[in-house]
N, C-alpha and C. Protein backbone atom coordinates (compact mmCIF):
# COMPACT_ATOMS: atom_id res chain seq x y z
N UNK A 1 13.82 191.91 231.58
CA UNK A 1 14.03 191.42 230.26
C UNK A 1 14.23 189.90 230.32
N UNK A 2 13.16 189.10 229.48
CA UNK A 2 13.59 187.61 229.58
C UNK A 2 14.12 187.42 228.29
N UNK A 3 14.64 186.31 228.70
CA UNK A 3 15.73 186.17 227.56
C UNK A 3 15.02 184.28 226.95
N UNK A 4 14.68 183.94 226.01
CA UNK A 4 13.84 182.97 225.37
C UNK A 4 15.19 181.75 224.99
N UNK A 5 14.40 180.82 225.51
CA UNK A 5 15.46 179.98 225.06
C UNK A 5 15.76 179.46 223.57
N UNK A 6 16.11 178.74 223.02
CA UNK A 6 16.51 178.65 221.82
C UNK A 6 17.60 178.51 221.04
N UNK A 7 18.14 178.41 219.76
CA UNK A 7 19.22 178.49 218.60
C UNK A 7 18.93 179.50 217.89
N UNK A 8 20.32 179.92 218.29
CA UNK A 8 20.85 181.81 217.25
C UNK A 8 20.60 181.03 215.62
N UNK A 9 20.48 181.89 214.89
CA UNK A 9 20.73 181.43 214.03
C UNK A 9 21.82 181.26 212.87
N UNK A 10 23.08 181.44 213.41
CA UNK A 10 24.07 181.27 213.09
C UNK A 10 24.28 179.24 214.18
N UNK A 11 24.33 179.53 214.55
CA UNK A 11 24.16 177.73 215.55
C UNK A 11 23.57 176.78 214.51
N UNK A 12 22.11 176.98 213.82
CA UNK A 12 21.02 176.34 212.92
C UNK A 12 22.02 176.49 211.98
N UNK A 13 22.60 177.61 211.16
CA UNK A 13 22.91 177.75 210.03
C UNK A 13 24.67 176.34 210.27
N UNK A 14 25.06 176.53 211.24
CA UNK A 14 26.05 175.47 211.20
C UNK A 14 25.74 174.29 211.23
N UNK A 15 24.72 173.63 212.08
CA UNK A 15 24.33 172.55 212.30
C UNK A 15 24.22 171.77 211.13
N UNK A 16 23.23 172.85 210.08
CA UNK A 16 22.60 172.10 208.89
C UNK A 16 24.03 172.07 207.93
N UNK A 17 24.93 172.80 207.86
CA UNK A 17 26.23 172.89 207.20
C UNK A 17 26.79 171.17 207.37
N UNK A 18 26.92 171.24 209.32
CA UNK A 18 27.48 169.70 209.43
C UNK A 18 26.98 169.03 208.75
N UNK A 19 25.63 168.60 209.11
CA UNK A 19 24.52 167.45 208.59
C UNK A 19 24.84 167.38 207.45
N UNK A 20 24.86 168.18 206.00
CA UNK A 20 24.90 168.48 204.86
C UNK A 20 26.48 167.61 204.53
N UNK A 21 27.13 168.02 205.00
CA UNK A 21 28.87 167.58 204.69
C UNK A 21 28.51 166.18 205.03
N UNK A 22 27.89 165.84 206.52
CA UNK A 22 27.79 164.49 206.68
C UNK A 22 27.32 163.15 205.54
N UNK A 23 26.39 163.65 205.21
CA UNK A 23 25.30 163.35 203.86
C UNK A 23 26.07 163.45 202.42
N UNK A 24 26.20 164.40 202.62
CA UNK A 24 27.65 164.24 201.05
C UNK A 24 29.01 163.25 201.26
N UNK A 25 29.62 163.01 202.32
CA UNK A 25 30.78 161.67 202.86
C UNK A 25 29.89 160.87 202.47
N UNK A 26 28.46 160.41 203.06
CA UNK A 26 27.70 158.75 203.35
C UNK A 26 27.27 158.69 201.88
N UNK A 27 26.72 159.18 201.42
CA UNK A 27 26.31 159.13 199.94
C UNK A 27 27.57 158.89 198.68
N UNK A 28 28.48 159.86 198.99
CA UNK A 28 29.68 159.05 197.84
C UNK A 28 30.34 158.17 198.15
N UNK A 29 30.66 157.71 200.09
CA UNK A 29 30.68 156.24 199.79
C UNK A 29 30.09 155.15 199.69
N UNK A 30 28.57 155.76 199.65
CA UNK A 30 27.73 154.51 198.99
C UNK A 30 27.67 154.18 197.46
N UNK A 31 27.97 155.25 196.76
CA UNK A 31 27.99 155.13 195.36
C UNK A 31 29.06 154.70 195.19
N UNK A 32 30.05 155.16 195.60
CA UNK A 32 31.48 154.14 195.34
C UNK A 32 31.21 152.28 195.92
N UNK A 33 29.98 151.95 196.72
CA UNK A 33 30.15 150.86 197.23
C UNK A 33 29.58 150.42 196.55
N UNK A 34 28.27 151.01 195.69
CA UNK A 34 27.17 150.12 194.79
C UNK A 34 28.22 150.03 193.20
N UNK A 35 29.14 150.80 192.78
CA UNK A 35 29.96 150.61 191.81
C UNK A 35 30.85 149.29 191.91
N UNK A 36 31.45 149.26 192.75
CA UNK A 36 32.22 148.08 193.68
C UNK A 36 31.61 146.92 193.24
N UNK A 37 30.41 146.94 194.05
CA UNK A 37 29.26 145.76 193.72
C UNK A 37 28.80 145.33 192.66
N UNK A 38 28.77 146.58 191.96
CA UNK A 38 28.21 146.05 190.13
C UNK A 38 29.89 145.66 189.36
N UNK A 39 30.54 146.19 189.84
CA UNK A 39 32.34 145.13 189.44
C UNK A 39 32.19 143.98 189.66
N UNK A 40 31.97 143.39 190.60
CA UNK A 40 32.40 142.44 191.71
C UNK A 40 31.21 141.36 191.05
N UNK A 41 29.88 141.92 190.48
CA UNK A 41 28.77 140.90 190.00
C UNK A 41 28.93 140.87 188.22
N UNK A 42 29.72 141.82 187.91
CA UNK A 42 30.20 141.55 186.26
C UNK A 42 31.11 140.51 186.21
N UNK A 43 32.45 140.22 187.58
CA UNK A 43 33.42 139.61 187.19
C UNK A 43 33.13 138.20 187.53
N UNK A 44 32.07 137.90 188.50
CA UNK A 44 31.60 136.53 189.12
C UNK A 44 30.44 135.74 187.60
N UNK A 45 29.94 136.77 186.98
CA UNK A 45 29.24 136.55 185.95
C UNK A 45 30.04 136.37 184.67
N UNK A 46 31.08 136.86 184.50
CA UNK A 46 32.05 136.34 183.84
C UNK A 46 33.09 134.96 184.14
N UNK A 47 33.34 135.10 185.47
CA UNK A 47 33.91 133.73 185.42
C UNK A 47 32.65 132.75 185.67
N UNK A 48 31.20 132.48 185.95
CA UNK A 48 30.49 131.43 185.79
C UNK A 48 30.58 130.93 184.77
N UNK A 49 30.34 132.24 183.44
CA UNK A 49 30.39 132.26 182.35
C UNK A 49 31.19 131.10 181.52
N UNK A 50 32.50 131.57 181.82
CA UNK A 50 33.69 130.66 181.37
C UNK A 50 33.70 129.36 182.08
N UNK A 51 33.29 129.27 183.07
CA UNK A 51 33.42 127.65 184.13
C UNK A 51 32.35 127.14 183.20
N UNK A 52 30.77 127.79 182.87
CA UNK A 52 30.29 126.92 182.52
C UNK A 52 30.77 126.10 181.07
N UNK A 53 31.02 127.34 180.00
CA UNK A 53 31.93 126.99 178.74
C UNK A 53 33.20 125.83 179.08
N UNK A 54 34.08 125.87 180.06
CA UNK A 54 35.06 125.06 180.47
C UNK A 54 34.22 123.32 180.55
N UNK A 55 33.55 123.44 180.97
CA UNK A 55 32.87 121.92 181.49
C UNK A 55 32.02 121.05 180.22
N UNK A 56 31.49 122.55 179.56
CA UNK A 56 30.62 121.92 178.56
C UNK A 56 32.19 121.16 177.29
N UNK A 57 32.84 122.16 176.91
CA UNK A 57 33.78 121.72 176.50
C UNK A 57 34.57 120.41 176.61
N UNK A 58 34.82 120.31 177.86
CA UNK A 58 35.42 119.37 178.86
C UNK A 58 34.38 117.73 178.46
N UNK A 59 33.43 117.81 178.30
CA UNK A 59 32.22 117.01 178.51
C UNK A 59 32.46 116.12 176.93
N UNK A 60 32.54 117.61 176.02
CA UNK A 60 32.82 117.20 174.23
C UNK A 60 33.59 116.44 173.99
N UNK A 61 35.02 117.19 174.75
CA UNK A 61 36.16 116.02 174.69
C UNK A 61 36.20 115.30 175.05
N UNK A 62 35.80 115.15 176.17
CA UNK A 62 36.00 113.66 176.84
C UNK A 62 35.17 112.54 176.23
N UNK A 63 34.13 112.87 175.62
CA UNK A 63 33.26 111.88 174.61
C UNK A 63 33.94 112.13 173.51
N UNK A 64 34.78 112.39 173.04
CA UNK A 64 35.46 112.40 171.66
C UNK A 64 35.31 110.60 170.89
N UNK A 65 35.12 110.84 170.18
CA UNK A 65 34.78 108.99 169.11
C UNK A 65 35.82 109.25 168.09
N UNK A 66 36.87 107.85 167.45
CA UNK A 66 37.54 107.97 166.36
C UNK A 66 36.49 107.32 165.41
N UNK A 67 35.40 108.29 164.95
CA UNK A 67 34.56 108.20 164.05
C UNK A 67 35.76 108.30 162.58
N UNK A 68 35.33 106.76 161.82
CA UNK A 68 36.15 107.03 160.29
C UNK A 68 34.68 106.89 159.58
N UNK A 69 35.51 107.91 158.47
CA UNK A 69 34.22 108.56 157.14
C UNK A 69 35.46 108.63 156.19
N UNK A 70 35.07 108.73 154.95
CA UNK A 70 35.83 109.62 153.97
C UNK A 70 35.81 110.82 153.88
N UNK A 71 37.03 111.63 153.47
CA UNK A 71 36.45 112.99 152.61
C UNK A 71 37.17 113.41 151.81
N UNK A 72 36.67 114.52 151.46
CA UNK A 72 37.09 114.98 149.92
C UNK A 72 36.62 113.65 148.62
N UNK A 73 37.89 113.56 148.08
CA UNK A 73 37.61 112.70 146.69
C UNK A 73 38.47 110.92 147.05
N UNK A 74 39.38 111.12 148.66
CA UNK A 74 39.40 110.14 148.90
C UNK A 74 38.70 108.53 149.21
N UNK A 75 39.17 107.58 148.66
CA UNK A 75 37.91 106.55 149.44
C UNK A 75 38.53 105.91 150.42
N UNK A 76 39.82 106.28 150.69
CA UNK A 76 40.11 105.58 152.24
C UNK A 76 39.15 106.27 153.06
N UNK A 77 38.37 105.54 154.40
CA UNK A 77 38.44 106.55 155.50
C UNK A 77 39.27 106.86 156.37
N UNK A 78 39.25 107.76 157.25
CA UNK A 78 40.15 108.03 158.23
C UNK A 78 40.01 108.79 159.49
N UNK A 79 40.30 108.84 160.42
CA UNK A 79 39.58 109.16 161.93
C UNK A 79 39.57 111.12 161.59
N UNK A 80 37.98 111.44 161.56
CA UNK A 80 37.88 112.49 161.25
C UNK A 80 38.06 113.53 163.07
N UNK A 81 39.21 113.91 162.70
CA UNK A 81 40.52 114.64 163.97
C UNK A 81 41.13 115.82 163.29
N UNK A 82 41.33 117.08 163.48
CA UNK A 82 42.31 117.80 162.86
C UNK A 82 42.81 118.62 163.74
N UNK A 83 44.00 119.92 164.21
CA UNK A 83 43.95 120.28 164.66
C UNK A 83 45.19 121.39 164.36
N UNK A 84 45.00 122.58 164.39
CA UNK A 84 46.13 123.77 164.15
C UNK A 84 46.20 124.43 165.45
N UNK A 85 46.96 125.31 165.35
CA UNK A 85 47.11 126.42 166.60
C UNK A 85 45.94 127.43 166.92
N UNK A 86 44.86 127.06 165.79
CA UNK A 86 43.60 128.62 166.60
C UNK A 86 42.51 127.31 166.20
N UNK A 87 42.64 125.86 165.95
CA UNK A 87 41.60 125.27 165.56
C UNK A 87 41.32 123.81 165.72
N UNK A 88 40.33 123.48 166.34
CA UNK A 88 40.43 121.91 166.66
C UNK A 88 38.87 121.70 166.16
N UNK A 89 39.24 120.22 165.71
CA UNK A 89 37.94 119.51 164.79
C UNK A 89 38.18 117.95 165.38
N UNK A 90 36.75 117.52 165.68
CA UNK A 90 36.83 116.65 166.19
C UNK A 90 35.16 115.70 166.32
N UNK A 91 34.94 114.63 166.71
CA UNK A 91 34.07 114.22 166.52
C UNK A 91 33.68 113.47 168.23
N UNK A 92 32.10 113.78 168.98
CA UNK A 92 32.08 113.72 169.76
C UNK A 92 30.70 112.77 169.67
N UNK A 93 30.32 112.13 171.09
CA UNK A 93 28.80 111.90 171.00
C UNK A 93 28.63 112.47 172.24
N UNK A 94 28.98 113.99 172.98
CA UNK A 94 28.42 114.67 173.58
C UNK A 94 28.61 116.09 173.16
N UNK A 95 27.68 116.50 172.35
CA UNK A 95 27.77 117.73 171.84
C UNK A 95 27.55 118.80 172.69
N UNK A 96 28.48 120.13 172.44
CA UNK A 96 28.09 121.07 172.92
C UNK A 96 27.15 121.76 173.12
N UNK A 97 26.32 122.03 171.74
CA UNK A 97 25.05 122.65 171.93
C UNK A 97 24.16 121.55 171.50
N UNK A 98 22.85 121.90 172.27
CA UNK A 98 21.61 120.88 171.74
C UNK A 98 21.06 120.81 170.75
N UNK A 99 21.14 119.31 170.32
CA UNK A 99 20.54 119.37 168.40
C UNK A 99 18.80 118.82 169.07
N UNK A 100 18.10 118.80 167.79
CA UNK A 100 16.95 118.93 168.13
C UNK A 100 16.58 117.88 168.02
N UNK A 101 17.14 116.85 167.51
CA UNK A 101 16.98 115.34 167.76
C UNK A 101 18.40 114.51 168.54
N UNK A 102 18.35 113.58 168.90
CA UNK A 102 18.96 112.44 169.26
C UNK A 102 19.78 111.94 168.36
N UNK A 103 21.09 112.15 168.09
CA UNK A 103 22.15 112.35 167.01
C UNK A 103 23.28 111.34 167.76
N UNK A 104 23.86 110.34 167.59
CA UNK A 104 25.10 109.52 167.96
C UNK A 104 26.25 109.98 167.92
N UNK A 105 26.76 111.03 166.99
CA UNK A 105 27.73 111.57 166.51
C UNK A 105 27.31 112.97 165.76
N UNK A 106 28.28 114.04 166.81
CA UNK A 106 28.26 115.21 166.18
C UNK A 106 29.74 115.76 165.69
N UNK A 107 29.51 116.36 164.93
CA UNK A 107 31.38 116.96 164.02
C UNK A 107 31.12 118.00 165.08
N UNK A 108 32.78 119.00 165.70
CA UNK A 108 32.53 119.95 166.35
C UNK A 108 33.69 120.78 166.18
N UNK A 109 34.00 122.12 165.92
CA UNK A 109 34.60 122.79 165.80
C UNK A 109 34.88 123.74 166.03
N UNK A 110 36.15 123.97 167.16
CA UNK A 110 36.14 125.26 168.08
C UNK A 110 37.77 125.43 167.22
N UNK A 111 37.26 126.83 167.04
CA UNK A 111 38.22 127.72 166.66
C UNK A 111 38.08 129.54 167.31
N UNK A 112 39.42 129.63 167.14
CA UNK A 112 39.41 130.96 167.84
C UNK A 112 39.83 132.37 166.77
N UNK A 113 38.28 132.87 166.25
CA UNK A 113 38.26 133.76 165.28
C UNK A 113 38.58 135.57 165.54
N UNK A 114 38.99 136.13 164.18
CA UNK A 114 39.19 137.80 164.64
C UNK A 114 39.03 138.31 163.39
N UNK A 115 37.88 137.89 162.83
CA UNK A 115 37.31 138.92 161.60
C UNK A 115 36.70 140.11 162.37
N UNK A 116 35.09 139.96 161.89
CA UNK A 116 34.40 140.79 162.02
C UNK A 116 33.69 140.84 163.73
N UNK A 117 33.69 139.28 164.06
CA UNK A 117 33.18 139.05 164.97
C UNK A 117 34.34 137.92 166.11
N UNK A 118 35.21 138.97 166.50
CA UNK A 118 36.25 137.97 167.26
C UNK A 118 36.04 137.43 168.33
N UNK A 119 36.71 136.16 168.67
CA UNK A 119 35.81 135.65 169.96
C UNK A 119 36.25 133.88 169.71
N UNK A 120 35.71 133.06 170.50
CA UNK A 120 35.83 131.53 170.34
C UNK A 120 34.79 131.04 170.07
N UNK A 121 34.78 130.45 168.30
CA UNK A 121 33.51 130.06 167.79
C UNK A 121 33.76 128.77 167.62
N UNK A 122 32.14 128.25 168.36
CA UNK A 122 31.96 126.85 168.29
C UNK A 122 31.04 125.75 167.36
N UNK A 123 31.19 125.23 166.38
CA UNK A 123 30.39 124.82 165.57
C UNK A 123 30.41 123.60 165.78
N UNK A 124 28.87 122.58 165.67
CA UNK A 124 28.69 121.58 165.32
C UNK A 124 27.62 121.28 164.13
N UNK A 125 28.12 119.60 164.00
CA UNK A 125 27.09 119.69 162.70
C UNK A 125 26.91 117.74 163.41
N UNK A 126 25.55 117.44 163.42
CA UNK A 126 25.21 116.39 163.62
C UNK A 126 26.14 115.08 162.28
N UNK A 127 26.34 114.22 162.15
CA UNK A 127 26.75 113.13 161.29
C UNK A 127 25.12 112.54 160.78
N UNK A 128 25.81 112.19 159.79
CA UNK A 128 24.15 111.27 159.06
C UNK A 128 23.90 112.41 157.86
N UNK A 129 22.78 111.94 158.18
CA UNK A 129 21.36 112.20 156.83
C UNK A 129 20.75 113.25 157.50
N UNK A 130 20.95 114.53 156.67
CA UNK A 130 19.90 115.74 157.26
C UNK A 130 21.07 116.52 158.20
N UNK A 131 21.76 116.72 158.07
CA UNK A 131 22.82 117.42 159.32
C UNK A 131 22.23 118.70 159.43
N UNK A 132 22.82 118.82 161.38
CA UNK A 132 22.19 120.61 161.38
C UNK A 132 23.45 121.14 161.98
N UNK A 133 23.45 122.04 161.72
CA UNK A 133 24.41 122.89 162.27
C UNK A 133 24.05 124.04 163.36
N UNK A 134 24.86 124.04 164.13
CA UNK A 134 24.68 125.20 164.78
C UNK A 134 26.02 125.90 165.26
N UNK A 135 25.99 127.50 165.53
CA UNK A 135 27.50 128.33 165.51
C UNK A 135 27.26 128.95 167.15
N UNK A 136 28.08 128.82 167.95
CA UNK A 136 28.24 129.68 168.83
C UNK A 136 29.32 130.89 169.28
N UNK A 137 29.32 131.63 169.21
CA UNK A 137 30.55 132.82 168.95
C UNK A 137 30.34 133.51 170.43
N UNK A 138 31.70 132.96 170.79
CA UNK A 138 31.78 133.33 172.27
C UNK A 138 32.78 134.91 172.36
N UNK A 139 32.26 135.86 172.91
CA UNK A 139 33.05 137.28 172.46
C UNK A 139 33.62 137.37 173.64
N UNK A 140 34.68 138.54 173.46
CA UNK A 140 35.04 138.92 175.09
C UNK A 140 33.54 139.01 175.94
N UNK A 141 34.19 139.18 177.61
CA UNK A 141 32.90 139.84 178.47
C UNK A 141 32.09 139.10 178.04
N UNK A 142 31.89 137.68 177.93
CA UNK A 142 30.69 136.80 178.24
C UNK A 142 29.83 137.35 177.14
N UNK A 143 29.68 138.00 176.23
CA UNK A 143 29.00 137.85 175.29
C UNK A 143 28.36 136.69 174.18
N UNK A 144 27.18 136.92 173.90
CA UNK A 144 27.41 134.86 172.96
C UNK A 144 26.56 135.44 172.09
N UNK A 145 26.59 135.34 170.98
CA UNK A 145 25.51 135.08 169.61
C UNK A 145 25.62 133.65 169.44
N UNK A 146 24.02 133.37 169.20
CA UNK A 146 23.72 131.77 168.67
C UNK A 146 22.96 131.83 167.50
N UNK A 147 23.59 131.55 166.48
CA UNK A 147 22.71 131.10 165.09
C UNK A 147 22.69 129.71 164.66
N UNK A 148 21.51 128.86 164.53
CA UNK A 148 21.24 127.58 164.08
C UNK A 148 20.48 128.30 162.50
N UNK A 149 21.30 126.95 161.93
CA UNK A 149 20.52 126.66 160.30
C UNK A 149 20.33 124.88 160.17
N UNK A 150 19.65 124.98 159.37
CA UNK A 150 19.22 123.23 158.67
C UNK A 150 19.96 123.25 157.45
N UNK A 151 21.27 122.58 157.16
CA UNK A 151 21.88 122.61 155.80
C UNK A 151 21.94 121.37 155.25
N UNK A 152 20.75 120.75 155.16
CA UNK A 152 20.71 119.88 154.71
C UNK A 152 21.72 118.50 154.51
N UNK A 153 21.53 117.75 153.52
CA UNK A 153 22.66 116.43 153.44
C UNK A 153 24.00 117.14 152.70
N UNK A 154 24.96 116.26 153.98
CA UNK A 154 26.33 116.55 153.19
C UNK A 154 27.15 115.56 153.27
């Protein structure tokens, strides 16, 4: 009687058991590692986010001009500056967002809104003849809506 060499098949049936368990460990901690990774590239994309907002900001103010105009029904002028606790107005010749011409002086106004659309909204409006405006609404999580209009002379 020869006896054939080989795996019982209870031996095979364990083997593939190990392998199987092995493969289920390497696989959920790869999915736990690619989760990790998509954290780790939301939060670096969020703080670019804000560094870049920080600088552009940074850039506005620091070009800030005591531009005098009148307003309202006054005819003194007076250095158009204002500023509350959720709101600063101010007049720069380095604007935040790009106007579509070559403007000396832009009005700019960052305030920090919570209507419908909460978030830190940034408005400018060029000075002169023909002003444009444009709104930037900065949301949590790096979100941004940008709407430009042409509102004519004001």
């Amino acid at each position: 009687m020869s006896r054939s060499r080989g795996f019982t098949l209870l031996e095979v049936l364990i083997a593939i058991s190990i392998v199987g368990a092995l493969l289920l460990i390497a696989f959920s901690g790869l999915r736990v590692a690619v989760a990790a990774w998509q954290q780790g590239e939301a939060r670096v994309e969020a703080h670019q986010h804000v560094r870049a907002l920080g600088h552009t900001l940074t850039r506005a103010l620091g070009s800030t001009y005591p531009y005098r105009a009148t307003t309202g029904t006054s005819p003194e002028a007076v250095v158009l500056f204002d500023a509350t606790d959720k709101r600063l107005e101010f007049v720069t010749q380095s604007p935040p967002l790009p106007l579509q011409a070559p403007i000396a002086f832009t009005a700019v106004g960052i305030a920090l809104e919570e209507g419908d659309t909460p978030g830190l909204v940034v408005r400018e409006r060029a000075l002169g003849r023909g002003g444009h405006e444009g709104r930037l609404v900065l949301q949590p999580v790096a979100r941004e809506t940008l709407a430009q209009g042409h509102l004519g002379h004001r």
